[in-house]
PDB file of N, CA and C in Angstrom:
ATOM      1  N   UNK A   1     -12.308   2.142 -14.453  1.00  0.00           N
ATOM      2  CA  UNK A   1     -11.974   2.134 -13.048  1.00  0.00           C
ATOM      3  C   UNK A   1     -10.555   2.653 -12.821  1.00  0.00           C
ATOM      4  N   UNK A   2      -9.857   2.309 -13.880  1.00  0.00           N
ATOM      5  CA  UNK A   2      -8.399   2.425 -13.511  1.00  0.00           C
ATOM      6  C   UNK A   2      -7.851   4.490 -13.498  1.00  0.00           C
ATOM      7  N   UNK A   3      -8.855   4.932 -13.988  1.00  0.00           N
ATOM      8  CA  UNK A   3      -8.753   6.370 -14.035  1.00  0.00           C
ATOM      9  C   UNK A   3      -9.059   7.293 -12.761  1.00  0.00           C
ATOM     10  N   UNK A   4      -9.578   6.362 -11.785  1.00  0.00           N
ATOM     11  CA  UNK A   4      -9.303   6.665 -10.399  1.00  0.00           C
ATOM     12  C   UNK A   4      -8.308   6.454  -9.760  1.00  0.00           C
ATOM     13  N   UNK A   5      -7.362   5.503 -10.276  1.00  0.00           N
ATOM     14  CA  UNK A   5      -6.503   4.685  -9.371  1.00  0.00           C
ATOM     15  C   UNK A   5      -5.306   5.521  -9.800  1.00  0.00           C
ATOM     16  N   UNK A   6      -3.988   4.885  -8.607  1.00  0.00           N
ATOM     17  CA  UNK A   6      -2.824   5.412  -9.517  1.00  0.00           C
ATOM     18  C   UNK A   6      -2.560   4.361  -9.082  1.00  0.00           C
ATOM     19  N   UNK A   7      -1.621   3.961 -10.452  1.00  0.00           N
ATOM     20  CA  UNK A   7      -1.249   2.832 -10.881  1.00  0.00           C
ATOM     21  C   UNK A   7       0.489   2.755 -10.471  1.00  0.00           C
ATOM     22  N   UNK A   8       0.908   2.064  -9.783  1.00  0.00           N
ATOM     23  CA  UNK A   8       2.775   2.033  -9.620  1.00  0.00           C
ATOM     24  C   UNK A   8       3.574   1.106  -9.951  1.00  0.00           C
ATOM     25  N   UNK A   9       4.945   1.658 -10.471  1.00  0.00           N
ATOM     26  CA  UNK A   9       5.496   0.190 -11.201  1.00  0.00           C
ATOM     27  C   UNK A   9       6.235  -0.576  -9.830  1.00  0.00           C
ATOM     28  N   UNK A  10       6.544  -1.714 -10.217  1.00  0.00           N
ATOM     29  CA  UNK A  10       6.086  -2.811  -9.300  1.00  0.00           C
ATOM     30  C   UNK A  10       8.110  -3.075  -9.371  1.00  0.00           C
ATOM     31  N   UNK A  11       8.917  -1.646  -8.636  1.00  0.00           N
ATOM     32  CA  UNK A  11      10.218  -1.920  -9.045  1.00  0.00           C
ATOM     33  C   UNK A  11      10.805  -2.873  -8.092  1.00  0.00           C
ATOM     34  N   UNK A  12      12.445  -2.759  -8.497  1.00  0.00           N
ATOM     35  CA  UNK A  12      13.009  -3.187  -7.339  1.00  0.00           C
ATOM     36  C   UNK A  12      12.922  -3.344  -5.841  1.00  0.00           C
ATOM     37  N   UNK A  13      12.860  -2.340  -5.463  1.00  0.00           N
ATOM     38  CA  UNK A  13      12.298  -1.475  -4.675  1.00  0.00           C
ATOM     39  C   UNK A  13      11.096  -2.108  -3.737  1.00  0.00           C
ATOM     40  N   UNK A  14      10.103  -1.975  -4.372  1.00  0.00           N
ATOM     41  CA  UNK A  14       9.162  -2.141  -3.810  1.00  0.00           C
ATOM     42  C   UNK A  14       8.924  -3.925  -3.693  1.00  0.00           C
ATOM     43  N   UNK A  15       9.334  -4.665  -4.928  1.00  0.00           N
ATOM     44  CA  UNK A  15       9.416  -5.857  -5.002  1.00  0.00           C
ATOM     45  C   UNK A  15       9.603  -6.568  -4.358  1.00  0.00           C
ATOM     46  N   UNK A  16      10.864  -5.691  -3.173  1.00  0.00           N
ATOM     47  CA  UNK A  16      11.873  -6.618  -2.169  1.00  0.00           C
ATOM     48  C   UNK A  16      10.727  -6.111  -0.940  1.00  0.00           C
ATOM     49  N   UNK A  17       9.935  -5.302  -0.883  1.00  0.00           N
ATOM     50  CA  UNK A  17       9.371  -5.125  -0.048  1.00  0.00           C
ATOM     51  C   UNK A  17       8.121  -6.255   0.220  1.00  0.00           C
ATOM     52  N   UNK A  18       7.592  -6.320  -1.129  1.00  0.00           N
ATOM     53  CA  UNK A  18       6.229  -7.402  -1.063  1.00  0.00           C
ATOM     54  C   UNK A  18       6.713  -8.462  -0.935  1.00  0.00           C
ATOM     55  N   UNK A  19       7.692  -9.203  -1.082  1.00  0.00           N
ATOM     56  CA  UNK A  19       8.805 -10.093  -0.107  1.00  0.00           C
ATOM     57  C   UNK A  19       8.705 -10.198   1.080  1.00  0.00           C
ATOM     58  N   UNK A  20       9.119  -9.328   1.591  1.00  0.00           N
ATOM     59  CA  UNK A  20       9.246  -9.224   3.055  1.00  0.00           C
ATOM     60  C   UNK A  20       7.935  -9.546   3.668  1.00  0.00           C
ATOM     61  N   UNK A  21       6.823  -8.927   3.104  1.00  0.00           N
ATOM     62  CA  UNK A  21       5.663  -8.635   3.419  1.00  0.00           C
ATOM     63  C   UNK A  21       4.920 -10.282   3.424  1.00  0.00           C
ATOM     64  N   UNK A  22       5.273 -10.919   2.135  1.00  0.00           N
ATOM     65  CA  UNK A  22       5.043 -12.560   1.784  1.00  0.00           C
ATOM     66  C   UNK A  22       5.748 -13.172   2.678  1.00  0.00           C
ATOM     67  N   UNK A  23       6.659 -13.584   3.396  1.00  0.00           N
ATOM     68  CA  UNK A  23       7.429 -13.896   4.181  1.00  0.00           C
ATOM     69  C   UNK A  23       7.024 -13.711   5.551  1.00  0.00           C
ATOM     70  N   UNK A  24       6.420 -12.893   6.165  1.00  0.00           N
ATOM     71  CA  UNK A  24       6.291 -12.294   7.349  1.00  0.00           C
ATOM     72  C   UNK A  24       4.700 -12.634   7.445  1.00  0.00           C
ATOM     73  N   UNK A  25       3.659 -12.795   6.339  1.00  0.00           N
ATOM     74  CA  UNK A  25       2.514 -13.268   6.200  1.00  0.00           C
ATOM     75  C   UNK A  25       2.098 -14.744   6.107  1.00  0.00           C
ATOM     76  N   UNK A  26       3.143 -15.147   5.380  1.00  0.00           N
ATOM     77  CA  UNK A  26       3.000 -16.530   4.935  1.00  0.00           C
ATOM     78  C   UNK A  26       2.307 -17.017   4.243  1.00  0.00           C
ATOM     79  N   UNK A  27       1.965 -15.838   2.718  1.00  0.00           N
ATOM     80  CA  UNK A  27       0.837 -15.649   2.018  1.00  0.00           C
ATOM     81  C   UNK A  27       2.056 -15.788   0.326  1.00  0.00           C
ATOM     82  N   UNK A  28       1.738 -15.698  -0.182  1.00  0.00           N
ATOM     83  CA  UNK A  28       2.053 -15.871  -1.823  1.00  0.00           C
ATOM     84  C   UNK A  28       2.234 -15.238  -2.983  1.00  0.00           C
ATOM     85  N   UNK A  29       0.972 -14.524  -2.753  1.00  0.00           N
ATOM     86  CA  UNK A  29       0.788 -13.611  -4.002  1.00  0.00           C
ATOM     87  C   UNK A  29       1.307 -12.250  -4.038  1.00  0.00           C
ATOM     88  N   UNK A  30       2.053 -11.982  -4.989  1.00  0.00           N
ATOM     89  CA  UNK A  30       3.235 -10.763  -4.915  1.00  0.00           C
ATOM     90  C   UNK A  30       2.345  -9.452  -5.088  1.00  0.00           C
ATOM     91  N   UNK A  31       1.336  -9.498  -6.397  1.00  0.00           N
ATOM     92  CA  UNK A  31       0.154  -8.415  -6.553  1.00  0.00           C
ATOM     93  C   UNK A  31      -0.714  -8.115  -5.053  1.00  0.00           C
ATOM     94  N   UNK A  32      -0.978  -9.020  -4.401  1.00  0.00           N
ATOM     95  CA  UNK A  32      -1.633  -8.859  -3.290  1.00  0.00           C
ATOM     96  C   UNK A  32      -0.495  -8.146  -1.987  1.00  0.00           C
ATOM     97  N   UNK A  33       0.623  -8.116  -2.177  1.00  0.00           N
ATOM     98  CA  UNK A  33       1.343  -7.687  -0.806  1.00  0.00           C
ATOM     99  C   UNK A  33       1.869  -6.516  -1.690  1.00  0.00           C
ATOM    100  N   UNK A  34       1.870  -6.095  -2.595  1.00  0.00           N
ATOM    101  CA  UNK A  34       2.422  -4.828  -3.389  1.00  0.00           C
ATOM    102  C   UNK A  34       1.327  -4.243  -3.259  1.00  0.00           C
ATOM    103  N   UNK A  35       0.148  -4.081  -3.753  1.00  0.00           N
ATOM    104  CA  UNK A  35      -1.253  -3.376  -3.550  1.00  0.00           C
ATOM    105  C   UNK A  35      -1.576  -2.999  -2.026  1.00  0.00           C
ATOM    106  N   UNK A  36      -1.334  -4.293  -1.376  1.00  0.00           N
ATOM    107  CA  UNK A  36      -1.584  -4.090   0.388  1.00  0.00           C
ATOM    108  C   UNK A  36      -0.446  -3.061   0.945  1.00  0.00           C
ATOM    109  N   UNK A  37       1.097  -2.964   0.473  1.00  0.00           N
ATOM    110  CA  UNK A  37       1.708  -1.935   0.897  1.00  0.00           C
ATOM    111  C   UNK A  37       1.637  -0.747   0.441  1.00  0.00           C
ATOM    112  N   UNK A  38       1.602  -0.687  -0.692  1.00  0.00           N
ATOM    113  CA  UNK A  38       1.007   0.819  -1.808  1.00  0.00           C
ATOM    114  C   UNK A  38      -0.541   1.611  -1.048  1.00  0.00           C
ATOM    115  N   UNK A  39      -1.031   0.430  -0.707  1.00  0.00           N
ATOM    116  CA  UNK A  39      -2.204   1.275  -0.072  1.00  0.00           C
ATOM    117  C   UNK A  39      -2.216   1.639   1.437  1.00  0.00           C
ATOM    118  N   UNK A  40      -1.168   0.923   2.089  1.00  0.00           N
ATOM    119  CA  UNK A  40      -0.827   1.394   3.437  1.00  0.00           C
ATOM    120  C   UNK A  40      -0.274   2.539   3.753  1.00  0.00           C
ATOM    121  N   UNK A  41       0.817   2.610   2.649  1.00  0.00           N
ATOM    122  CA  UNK A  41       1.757   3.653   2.905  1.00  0.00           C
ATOM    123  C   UNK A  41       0.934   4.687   2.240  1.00  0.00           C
ATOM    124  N   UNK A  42      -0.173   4.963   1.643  1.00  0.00           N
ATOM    125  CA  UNK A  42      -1.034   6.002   1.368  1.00  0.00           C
ATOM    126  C   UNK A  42      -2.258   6.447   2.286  1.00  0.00           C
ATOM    127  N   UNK A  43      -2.578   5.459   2.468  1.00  0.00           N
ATOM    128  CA  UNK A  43      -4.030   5.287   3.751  1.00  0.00           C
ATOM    129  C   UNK A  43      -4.609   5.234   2.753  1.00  0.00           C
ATOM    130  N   UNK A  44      -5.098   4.494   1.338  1.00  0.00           N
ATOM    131  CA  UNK A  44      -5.706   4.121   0.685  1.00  0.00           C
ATOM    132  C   UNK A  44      -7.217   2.977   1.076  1.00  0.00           C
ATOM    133  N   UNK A  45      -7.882   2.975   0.785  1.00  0.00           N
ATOM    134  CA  UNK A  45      -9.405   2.018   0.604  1.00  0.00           C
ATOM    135  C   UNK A  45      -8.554   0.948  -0.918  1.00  0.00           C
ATOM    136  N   UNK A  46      -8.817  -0.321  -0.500  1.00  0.00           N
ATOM    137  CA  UNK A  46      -8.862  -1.604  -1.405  1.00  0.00           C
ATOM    138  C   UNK A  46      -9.996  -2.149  -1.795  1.00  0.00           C
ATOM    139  N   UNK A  47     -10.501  -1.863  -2.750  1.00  0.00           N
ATOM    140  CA  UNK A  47     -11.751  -2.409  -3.371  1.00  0.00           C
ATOM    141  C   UNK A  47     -11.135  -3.950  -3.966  1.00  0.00           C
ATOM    142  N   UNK A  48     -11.540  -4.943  -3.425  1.00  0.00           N
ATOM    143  CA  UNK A  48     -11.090  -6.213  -3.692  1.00  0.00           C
ATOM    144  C   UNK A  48     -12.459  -7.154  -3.924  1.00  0.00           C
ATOM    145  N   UNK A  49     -12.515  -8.247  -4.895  1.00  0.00           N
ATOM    146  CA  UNK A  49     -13.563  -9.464  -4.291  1.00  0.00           C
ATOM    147  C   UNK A  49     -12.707 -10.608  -3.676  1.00  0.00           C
ATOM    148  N   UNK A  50     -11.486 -10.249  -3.450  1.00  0.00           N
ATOM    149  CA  UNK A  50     -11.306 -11.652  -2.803  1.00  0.00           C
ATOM    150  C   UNK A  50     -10.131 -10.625  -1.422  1.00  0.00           C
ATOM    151  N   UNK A  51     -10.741 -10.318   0.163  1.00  0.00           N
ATOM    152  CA  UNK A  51     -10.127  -9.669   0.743  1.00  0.00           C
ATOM    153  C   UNK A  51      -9.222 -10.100   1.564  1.00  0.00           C
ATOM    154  N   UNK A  52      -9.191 -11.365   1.563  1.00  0.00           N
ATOM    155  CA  UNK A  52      -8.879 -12.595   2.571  1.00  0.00           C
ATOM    156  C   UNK A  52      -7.413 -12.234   2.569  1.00  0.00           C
ATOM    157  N   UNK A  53      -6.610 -12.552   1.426  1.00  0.00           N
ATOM    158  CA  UNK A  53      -5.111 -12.499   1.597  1.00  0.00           C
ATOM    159  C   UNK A  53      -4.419 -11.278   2.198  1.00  0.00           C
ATOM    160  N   UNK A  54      -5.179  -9.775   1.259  1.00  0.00           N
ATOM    161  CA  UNK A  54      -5.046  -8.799   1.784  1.00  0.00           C
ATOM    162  C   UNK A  54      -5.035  -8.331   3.571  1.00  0.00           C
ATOM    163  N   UNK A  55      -6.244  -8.788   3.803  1.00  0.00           N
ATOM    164  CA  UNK A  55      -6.522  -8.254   5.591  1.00  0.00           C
ATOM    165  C   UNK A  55      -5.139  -9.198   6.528  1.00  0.00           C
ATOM    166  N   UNK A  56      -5.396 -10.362   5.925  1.00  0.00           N
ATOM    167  CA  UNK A  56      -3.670 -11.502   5.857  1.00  0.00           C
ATOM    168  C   UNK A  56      -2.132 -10.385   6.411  1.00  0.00           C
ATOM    169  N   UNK A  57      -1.953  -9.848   5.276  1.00  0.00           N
ATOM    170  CA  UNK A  57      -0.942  -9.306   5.073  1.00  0.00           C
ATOM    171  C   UNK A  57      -0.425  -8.149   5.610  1.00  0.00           C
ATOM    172  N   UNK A  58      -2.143  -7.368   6.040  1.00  0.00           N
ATOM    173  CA  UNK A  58      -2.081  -6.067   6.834  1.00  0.00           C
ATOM    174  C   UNK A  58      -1.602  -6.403   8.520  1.00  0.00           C
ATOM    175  N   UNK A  59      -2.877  -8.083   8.803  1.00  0.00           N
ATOM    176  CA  UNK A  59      -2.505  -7.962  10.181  1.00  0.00           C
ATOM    177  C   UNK A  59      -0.957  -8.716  10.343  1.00  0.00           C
ATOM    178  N   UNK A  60      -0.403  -9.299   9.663  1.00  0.00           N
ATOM    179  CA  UNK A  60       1.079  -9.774   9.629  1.00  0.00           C
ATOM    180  C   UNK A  60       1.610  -8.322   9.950  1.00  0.00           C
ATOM    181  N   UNK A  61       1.815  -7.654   9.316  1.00  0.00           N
ATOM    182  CA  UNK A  61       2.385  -6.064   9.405  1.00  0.00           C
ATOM    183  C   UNK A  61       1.972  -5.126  10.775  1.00  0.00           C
ATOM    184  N   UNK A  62       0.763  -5.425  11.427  1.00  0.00           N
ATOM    185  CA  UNK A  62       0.537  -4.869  12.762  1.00  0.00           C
ATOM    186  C   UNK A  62       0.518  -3.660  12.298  1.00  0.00           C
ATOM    187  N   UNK A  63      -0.609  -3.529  10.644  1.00  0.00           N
ATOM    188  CA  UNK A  63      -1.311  -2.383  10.422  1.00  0.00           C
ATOM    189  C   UNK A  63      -2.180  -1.784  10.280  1.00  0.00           C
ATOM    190  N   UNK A  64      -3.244  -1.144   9.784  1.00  0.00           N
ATOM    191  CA  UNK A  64      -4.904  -1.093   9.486  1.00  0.00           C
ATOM    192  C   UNK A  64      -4.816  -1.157   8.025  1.00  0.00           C
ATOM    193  N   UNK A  65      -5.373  -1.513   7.267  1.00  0.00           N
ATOM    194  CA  UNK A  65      -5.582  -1.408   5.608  1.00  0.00           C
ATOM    195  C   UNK A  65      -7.128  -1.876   5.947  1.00  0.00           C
ATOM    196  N   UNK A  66      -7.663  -0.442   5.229  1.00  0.00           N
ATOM    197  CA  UNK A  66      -9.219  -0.095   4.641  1.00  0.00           C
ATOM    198  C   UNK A  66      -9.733  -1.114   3.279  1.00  0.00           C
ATOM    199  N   UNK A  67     -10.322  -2.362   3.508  1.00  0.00           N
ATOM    200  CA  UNK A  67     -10.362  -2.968   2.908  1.00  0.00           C
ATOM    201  C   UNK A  67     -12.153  -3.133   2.195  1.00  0.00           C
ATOM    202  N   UNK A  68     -12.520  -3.025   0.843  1.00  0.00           N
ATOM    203  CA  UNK A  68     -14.043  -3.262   0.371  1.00  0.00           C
ATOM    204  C   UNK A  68     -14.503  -4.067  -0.471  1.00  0.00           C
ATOM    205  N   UNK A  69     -14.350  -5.284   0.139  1.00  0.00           N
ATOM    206  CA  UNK A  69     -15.324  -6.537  -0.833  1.00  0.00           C
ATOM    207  C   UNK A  69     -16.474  -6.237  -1.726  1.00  0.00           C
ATOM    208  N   UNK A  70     -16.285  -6.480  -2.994  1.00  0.00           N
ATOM    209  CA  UNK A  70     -17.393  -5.909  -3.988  1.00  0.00           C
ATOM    210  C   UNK A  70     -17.788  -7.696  -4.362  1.00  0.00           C
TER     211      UNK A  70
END
């Protein structure tokens, strides 16, 4: 699966962002608000089984993220 994806390192940078993003959501999980911004700022599709935190984090942000429960 992962040979579709592009994969990003999870820097400074972006770190302080999924912060912001946890904070402003009131959600937790750092993988889940780093993936949810990586795929925003691309217009990416999220193939997730658990979409709940994600759609969370998009509407905190007052954004669209393309989200697909498998």
């Amino acid at each position: 699966m992962l040979k579709g994806c592009r994969v990003e390192d999870l820097d400074e940078v972006r770190g302080r962002a999924a912060g912001q993003a946890l904070a402003r959501s009131g959600t937790s999980d750092v993988i889940d608000a780093s993936v949810a911004l990586g795929a925003i700022a691309r217009g990416d599709l999220v193939v997730t089984s658990d979409p709940d935190d994600l759609a969370h984090i998009a509407d905190a942000l007052n954004v669209r993220l393309e989200i697909a429960s498998i």
